[in-house]
Protein backbone atom coordinates (compact mmCIF):
# COMPACT_ATOMS: atom_id res chain seq x y z
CA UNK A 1 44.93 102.88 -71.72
CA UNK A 2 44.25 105.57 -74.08
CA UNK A 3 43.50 103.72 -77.28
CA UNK A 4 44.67 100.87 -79.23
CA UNK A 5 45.75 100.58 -82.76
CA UNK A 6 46.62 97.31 -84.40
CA UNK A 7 47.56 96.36 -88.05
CA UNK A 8 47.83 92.81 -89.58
CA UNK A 9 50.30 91.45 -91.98
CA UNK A 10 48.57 89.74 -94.99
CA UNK A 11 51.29 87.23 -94.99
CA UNK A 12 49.36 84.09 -92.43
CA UNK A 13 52.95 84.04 -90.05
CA UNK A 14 53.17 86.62 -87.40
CA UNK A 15 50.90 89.58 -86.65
CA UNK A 16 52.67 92.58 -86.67
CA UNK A 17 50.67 94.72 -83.64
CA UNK A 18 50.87 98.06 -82.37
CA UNK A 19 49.43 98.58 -78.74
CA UNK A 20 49.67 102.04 -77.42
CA UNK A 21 50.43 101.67 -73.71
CA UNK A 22 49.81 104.96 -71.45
CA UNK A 23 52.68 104.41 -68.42
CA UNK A 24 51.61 107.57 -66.61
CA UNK A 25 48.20 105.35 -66.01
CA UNK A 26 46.94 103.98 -62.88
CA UNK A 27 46.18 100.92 -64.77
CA UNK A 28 49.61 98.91 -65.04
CA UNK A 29 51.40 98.22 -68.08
CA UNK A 30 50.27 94.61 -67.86
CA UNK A 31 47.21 94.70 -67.47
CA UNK A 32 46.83 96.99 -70.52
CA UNK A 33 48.62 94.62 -72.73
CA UNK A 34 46.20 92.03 -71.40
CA UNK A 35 42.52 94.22 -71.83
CA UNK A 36 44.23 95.37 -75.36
CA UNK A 37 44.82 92.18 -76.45
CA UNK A 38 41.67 90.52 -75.62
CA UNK A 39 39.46 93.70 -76.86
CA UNK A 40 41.14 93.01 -80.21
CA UNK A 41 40.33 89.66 -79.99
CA UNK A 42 36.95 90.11 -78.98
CA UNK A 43 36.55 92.33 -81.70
CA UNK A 44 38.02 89.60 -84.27
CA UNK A 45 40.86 92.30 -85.27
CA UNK A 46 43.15 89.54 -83.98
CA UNK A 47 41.54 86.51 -85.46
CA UNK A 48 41.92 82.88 -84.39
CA UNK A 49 45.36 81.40 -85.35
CA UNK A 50 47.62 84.72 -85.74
CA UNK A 51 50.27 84.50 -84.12
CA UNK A 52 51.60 87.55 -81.46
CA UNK A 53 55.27 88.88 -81.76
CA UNK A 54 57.38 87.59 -79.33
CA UNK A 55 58.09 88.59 -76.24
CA UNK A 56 61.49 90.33 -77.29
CA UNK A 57 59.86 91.64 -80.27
CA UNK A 58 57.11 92.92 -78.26
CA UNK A 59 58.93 94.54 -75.40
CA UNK A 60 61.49 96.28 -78.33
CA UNK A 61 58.60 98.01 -79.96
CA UNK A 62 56.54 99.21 -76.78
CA UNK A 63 59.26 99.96 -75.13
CA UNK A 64 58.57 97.73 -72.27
CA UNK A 65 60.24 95.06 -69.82
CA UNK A 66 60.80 91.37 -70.93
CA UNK A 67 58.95 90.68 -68.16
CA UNK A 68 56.14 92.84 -68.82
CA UNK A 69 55.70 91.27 -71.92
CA UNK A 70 55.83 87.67 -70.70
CA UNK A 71 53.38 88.15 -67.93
CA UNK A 72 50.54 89.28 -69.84
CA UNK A 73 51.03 86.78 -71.95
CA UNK A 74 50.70 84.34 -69.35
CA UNK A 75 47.67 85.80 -68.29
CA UNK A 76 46.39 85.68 -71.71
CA UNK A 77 47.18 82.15 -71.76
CA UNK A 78 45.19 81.57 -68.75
CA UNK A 79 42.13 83.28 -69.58
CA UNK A 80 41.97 81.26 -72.74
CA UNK A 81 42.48 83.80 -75.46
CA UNK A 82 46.01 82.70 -76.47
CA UNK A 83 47.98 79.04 -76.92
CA UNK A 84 51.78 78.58 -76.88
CA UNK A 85 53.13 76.25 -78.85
CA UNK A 86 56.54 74.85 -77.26
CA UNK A 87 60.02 76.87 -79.66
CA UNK A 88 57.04 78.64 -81.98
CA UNK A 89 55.34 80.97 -80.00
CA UNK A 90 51.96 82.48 -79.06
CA UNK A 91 48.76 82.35 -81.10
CA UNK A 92 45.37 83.69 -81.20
CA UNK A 93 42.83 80.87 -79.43
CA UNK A 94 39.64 83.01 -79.83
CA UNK A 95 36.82 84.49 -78.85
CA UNK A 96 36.04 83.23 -75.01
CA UNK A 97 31.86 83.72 -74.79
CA UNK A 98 31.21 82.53 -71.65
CA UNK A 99 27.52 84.68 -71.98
CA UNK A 100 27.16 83.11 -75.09
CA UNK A 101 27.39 79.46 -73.97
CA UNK A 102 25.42 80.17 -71.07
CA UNK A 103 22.40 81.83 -73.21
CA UNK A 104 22.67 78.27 -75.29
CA UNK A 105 21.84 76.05 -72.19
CA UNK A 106 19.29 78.28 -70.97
CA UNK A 107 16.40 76.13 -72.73
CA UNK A 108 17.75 73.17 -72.28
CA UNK A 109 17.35 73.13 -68.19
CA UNK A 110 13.87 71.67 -66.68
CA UNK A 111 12.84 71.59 -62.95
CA UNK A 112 13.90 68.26 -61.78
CA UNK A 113 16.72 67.53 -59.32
CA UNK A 114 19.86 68.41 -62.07
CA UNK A 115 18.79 72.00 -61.98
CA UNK A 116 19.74 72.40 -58.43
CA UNK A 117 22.64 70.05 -58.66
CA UNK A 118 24.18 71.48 -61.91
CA UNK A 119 22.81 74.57 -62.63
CA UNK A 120 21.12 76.99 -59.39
CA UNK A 121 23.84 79.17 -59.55
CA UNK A 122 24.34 79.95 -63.38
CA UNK A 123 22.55 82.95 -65.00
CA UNK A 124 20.89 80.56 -67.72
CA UNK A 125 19.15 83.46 -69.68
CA UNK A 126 17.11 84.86 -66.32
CA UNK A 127 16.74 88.41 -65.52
CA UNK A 128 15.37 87.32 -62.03
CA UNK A 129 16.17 84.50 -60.05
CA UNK A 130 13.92 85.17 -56.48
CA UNK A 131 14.57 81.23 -55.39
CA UNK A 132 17.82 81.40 -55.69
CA UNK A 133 19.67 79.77 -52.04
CA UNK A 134 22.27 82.80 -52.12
CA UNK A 135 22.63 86.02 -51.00
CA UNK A 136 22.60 89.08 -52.93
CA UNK A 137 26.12 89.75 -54.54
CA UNK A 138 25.99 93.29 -52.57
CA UNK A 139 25.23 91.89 -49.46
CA UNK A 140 28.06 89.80 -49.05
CA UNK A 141 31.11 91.25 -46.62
CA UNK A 142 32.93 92.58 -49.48
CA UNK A 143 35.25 94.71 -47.43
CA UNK A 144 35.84 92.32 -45.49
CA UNK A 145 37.15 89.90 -48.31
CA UNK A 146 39.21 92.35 -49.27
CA UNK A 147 40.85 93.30 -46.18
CA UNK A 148 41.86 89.70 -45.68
CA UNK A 149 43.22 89.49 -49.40
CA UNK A 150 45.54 92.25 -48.87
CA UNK A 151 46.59 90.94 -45.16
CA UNK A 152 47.19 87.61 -47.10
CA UNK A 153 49.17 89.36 -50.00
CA UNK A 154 51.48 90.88 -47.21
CA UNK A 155 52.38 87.40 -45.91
CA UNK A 156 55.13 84.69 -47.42
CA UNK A 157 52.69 82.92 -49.86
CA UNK A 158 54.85 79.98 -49.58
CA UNK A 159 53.08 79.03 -46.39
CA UNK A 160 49.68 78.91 -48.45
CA UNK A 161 51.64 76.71 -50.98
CA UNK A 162 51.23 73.54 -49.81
CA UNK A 163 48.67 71.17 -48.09
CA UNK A 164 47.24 71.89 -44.89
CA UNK A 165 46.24 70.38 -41.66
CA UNK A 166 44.05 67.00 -41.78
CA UNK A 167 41.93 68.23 -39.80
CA UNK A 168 42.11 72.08 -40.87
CA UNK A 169 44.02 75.31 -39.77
CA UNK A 170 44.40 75.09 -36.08
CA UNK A 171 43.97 78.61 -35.49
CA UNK A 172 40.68 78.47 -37.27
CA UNK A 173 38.71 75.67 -34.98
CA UNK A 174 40.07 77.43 -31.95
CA UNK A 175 38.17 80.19 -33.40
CA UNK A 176 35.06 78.44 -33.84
CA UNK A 177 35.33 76.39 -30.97
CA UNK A 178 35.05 79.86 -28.97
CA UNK A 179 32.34 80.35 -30.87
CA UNK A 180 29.96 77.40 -30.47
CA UNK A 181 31.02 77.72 -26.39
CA UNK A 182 29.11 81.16 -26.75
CA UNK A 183 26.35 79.11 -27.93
CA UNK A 184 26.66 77.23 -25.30
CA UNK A 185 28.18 74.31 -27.07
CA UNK A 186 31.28 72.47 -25.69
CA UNK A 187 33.20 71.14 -28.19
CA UNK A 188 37.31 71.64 -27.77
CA UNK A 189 39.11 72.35 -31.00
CA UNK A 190 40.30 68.51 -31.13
CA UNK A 191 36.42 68.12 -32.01
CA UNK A 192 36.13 69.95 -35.03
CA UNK A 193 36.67 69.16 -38.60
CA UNK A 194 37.28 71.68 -40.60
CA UNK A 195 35.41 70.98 -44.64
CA UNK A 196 35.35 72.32 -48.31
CA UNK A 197 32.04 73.82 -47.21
CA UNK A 198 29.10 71.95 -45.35
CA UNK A 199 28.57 70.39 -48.76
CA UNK A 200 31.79 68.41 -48.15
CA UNK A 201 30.72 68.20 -44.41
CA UNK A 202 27.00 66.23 -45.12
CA UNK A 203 28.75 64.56 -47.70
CA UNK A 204 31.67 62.98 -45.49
CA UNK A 205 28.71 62.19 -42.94
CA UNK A 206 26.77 60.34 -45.15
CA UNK A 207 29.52 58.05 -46.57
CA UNK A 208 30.83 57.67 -42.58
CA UNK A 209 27.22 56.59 -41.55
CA UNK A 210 24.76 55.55 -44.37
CA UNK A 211 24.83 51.97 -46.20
CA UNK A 212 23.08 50.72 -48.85
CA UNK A 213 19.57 49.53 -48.41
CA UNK A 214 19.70 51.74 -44.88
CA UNK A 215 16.63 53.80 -43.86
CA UNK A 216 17.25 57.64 -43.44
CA UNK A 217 14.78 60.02 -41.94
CA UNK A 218 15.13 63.41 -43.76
CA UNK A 219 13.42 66.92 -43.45
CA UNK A 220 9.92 66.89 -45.64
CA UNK A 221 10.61 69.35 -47.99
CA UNK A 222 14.40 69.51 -47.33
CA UNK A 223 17.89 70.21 -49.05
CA UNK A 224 17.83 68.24 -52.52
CA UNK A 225 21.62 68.19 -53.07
CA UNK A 226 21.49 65.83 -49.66
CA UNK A 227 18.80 63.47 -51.10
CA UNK A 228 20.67 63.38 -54.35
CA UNK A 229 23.74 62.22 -51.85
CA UNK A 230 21.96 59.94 -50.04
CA UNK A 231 20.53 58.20 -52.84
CA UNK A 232 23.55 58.08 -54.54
CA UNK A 233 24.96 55.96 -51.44
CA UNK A 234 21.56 54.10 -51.70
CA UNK A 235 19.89 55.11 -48.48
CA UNK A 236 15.74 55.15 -48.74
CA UNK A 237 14.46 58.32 -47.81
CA UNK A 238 11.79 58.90 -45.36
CA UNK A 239 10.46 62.07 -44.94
CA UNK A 240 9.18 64.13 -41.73
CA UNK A 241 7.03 67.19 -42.61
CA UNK A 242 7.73 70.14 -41.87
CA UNK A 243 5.43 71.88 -39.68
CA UNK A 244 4.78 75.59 -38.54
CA UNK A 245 6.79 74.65 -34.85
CA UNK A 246 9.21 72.34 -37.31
CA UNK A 247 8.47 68.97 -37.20
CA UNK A 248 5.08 66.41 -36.83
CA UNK A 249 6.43 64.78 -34.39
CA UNK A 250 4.12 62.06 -34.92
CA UNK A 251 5.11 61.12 -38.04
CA UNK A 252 8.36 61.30 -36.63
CA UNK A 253 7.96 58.46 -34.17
CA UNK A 254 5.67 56.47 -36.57
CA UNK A 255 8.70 56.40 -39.01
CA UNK A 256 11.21 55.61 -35.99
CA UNK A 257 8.92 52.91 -35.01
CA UNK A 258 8.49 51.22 -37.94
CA UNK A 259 11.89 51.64 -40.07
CA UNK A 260 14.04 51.97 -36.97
CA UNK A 261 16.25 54.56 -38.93
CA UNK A 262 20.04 54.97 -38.02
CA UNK A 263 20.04 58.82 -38.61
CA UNK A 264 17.93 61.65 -39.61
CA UNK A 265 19.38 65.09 -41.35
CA UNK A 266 17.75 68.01 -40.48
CA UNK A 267 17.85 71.73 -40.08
CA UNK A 268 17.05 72.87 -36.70
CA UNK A 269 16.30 76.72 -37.73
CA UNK A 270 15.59 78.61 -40.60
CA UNK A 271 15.16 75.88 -42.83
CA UNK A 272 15.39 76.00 -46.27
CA UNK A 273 13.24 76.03 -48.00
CA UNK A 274 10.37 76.70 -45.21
CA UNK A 275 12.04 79.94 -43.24
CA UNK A 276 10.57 77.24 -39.94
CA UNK A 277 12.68 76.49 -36.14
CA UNK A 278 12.55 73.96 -34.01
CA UNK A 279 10.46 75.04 -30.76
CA UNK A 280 11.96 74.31 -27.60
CA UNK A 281 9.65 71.99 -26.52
CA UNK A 282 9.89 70.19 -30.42
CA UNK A 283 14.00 69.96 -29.73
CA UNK A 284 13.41 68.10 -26.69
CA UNK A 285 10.44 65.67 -28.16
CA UNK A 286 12.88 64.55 -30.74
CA UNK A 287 16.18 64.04 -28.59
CA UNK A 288 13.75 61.93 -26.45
CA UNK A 289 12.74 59.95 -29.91
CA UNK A 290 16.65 59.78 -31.08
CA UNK A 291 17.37 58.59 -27.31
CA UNK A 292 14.38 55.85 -27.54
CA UNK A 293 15.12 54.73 -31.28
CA UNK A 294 18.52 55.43 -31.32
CA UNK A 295 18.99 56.98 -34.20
CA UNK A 296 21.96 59.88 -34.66
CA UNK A 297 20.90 63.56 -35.88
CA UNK A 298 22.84 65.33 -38.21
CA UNK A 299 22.19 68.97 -37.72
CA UNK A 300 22.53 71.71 -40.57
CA UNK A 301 23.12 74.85 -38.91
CA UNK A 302 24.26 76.55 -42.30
CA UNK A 303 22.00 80.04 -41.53
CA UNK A 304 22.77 80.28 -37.41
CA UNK A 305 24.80 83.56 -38.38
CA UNK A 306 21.46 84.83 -39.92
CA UNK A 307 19.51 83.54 -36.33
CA UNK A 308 19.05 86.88 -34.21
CA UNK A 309 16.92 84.81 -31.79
CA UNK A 310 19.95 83.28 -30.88
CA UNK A 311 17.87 80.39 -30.32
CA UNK A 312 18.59 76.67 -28.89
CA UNK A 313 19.95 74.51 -31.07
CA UNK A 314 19.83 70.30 -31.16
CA UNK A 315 23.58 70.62 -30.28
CA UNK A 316 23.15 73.12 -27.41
CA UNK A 317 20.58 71.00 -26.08
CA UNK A 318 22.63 67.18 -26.42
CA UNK A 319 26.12 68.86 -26.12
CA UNK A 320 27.37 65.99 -29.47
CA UNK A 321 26.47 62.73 -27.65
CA UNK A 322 23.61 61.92 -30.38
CA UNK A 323 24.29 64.96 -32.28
CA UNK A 324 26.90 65.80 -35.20
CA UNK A 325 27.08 69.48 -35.64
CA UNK A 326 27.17 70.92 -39.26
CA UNK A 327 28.04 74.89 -40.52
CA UNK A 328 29.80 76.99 -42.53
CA UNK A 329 31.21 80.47 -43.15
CA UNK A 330 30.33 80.82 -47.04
CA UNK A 331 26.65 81.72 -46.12
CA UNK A 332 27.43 85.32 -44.44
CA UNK A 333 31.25 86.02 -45.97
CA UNK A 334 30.84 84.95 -49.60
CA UNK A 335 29.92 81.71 -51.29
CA UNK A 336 33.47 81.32 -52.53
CA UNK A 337 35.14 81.14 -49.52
CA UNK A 338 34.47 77.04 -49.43
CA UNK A 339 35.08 76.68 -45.37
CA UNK A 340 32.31 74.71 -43.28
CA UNK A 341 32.93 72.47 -40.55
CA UNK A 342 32.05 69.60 -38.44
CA UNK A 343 31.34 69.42 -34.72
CA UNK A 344 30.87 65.70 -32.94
CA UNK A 345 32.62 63.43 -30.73
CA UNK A 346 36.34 63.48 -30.42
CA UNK A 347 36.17 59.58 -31.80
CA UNK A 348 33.33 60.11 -34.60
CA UNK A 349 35.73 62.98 -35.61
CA UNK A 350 38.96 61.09 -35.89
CA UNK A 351 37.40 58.36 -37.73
CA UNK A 352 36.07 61.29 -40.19
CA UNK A 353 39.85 62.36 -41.13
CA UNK A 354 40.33 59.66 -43.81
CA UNK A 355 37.77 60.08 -45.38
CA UNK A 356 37.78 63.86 -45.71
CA UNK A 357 41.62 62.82 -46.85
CA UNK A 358 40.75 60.49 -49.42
CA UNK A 359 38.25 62.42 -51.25
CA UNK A 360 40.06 65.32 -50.93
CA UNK A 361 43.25 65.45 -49.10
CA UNK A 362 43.43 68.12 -47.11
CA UNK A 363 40.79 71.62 -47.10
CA UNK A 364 42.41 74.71 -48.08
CA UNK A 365 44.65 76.42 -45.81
CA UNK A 366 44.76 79.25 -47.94
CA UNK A 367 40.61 80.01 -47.41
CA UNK A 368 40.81 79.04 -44.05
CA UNK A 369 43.34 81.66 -43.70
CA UNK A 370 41.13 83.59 -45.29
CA UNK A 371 38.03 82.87 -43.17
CA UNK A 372 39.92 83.26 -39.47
CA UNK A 373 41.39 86.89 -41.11
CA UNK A 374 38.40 87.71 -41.83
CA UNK A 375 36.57 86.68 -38.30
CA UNK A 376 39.63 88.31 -36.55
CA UNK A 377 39.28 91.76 -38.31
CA UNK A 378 36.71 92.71 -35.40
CA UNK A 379 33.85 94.08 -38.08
CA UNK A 380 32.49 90.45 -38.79
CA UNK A 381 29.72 91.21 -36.25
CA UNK A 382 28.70 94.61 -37.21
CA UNK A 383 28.55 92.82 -41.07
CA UNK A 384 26.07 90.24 -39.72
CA UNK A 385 23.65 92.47 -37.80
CA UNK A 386 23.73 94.32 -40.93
CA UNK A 387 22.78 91.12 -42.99
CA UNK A 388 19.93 90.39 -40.22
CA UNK A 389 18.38 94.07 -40.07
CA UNK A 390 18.33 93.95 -44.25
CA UNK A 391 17.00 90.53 -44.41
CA UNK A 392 14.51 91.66 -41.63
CA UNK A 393 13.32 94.54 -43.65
CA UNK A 394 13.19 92.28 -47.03
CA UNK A 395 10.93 89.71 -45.03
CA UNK A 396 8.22 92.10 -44.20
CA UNK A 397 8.13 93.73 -47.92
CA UNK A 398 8.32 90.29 -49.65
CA UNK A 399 5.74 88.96 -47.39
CA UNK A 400 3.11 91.64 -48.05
CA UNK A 401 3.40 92.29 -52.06
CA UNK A 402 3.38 88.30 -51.84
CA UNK A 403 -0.10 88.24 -50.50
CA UNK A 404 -1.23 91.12 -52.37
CA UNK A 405 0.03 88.84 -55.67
CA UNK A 406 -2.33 86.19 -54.25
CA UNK A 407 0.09 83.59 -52.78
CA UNK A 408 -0.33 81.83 -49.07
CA UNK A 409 2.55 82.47 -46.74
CA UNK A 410 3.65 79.06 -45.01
CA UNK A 411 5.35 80.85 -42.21
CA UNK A 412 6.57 84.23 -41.19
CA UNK A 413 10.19 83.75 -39.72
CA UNK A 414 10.93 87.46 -40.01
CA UNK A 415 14.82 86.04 -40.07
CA UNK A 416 16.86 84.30 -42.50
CA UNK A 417 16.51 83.70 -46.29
CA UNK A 418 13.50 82.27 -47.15
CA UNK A 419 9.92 81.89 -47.58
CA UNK A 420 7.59 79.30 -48.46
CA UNK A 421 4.23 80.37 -50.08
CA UNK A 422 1.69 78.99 -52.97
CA UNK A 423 -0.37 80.96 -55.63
CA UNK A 424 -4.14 80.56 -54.18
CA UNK A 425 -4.94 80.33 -57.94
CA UNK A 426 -2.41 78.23 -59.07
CA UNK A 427 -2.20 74.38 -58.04
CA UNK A 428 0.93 73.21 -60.02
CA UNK A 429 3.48 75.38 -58.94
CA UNK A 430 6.18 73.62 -61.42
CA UNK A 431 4.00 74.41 -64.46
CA UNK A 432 3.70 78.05 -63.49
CA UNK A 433 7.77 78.17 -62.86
CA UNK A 434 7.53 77.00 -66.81
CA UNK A 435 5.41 80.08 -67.81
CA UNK A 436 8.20 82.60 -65.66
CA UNK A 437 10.60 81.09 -67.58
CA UNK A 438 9.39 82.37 -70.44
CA UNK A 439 9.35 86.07 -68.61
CA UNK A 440 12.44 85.39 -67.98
CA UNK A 441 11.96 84.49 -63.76
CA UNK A 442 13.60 81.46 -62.61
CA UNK A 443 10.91 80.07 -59.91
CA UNK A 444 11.55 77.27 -57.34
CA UNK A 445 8.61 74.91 -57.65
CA UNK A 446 8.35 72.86 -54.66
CA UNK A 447 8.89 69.74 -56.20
CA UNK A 448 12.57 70.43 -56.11
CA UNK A 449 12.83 69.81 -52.56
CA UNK A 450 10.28 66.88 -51.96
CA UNK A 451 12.09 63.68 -51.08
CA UNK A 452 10.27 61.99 -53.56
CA UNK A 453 10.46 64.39 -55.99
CA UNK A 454 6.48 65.23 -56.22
CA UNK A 455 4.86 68.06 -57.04
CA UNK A 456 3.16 70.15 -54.66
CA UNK A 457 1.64 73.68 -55.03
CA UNK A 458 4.57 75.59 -52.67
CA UNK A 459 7.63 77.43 -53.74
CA UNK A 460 10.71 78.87 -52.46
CA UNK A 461 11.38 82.75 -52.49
CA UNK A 462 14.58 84.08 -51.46
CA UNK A 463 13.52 87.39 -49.77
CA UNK A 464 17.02 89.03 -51.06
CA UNK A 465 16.28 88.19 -54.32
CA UNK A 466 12.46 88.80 -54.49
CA UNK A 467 12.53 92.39 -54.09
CA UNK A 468 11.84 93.02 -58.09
CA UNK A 469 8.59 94.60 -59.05
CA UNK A 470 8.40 92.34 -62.24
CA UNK A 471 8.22 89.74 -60.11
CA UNK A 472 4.71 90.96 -58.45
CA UNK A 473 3.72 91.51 -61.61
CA UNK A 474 3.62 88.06 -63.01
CA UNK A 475 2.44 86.83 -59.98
CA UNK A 476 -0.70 88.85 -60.20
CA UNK A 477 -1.25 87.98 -63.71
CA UNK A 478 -2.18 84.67 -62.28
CA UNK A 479 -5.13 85.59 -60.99
């Protein structure tokens, strides 16, 4: 669009509005009507409560189809800049400020449990956010999101229209049924749920097995959104640290022993928030514990795409008798692709289905359309050695200027998303996340991700997201 030019009528009944539309652009006609109109808006040249010409005056005076005209305003509609009122027309709504609202709540949030549950993934005012559980927005397989959008924008949409299979698109946990048998885990397709992400996937696990007033072993620090869950259902939470090898094993046992827990949660490798794996010999100590104190294990394997070790897991090892199998796609493809998925026993899995249909009916077949396009297109692998060489790389530079900053590195996993350090000059790591606040850092204390909720001195980085000099900086001003 060249340029816009609009005039208002004094009188308070219609706005009388002159859009100059370019057709000879590579921007269609629509969507200039749609950036015009909300510009003007945004600059309060259309202010709240005019109302638009119609859509025959409209498409008279720009020259322009009926349908044209009623599209953008649709869109308009959508996006919240314009209302229709039912046999009077279209009016101004106002200005949407979606930055604006956001800047409000940014002092509002404090480091407890609700900022990972309601508000991890907003901006909320920070220029850096290194704890962040997410990949970098440039790292994602972009091209390969949009290779599956147009393949899906070729096909009848009417097939994407309606609800799909209980247990997920067919197709799809064929797919990935081939793919844990290249792990070297046997599970048919009939043995795979398919999930709005492995959020939905803990989430159906924990209602299926967890009462109220039951004991649940968990990983010491862990995933908070799965305490949150589990308390929610009323489970009490016992923690096993989290040790350089994975696990203490002894703890473990004591807890086993004395509790006699139904199921632990866990992440088997590259845990979050420690970067830590299972050993061998620590996967085999604690199918021997779940075998003597019968308790299930519900494995996370949310980061084995970012694994290059290609590494046993629990699964591998138990092949689903004690083990229910937990991952997802939305870690390596894009967060908003919402497909994970559950692996267990054909009978575990069956009894699953109502309950992933009454919370939600059915998962999308549209993303899971999405996802199997997107595994079939033949670059998915070259996309995730990518991802592991750059998250390689990002390990070994965050890990150094870390040090150099003064911090304590936890582990080295060289793989994966995270690591888990402390400031040597620092011993409350939430109070320090309070003064990078005020820089303008959003910092994961530890306490986040304690069962208990307790502070401790460690902190999650997100090597993707850590790569900031400003970061270093404050750091070293801590000294």
């Amino acid at each position: 669009m060249s340029s816009s030019l609009y005039s208002s009528d004094p009188q308070p009944t219609e706005v009388s509005m002159l859009l100059i539309l370019d057709p000879t652009s590579g921007t269609p006609l629509v969507s200039q009507i749609v950036e015009g109109v909300a510009q003007a808006i945004q600059e309060q040249r259309l202010r709240p409560g005019a109302k638009l010409p119609s859509i025959r005056k409209f498409a008279e005076s720009h020259g322009v189809s009926h349908f044209t005209v009623a599209e953008a305003y649709d869109r308009l509609v959508a996006r919240g800049c314009l209302n229709t009122v039912p046999n009077a027309g279209y009016y101004v709504r106002g200005q949407v400020a979606e930055d604006a609202r956001y800047e409000e709540d940014a002092p509002e949030f404090d480091f407890d449990a609700h900022l990972l549950l309601h508000k991890a993934f907003q901006p909320l005012g920070m220029e850096l956010r290194p704890g962040i559980g997410l990949l970098p927005d440039h790292w994602i397989d972009s091209e390969g999101l949009l290779r599956g959008l147009r393949s899906l924008a070729r096909e009848n949409p009417i097939q994407y229209g309606n609800y799909g299979q209980s247990k997920g698109n067919q197709r799809l946990r064929g797919k990935l049924a081939d793919r844990l048998a290249d792990a070297g885990v046997a599970a048919g397709p009939e043995q795979l749920l398919l999930t709005s992400g492995a959020s939905q996937a803990l989430d159906l696990t924990v209602r299926y097995l967890v009462q109220r007033g039951d004991p649940v072993l968990v990983d010491e620090p862990g995933y908070q959104h799965l305490f949150l869950n589990l308390r929610l259902q009323g489970a009490r939470l016992l923690g096993v640290p989290r040790t350089v090898d994975g696990l203490d094993l002894e703890r473990l046992e004591q807890l086993a022993s004395e509790h006699r827990p139904k199921v632990y949660f866990t992440q088997a490798r590259l845990h979050s928030p420690t970067g830590t794996s299972l050993s061998l010999a620590a996967s085999h100590r604690l199918l021997q514990l779940a075998e003597k104190y019968d308790f299930l294990i519900v494995e996370n394997d949310i980061y084995a795409d970012l694994d290059p070790s290609g590494q046993l897991v629990l699964a591998n090892l138990d092949q689903l008798a004690r083990v229910i199998y937990i991952s997802s796609l939305s870690k390596v493809i894009a967060p908003a692709l919402r497909v994970g998925f559950i692996a267990a026993h054909p009978e575990l899995i069956e009894e699953l289905v109502p309950l992933k249909i009454v919370s939600g009916l059915t998962s999308s077949e549209l993303t899971e359309t999405l996802a199997l396009d997107i595994l079939l297109q033949g670059r998915q692998r070259k996309h995730v050695r990518q991802l592991r060489e750059q998250l390689s790389e990002a390990h070994e530079s965050v890990a150094r200027r870390l040090e150099a900053a003064g911090l304590e590195l936890f582990h080295e996993p060289h793989a994966g998303m995270f690591l888990w350090a402390r400031h040597r000059a620092v011993a409350d790591a939430t109070q320090l996340a309070r003064q990078a606040k005020e820089a303008k850092i959003l910092l994961f204390p530890g306490q986040l991700f304690m069962p208990d909720g307790r502070n401790v001195p460690w902190m999650r980085f997100n090597v993707g997201h850590s790569l900031d000099a400003r970061l270093y900086e404050f750091l070293a001003r801590q000294n």
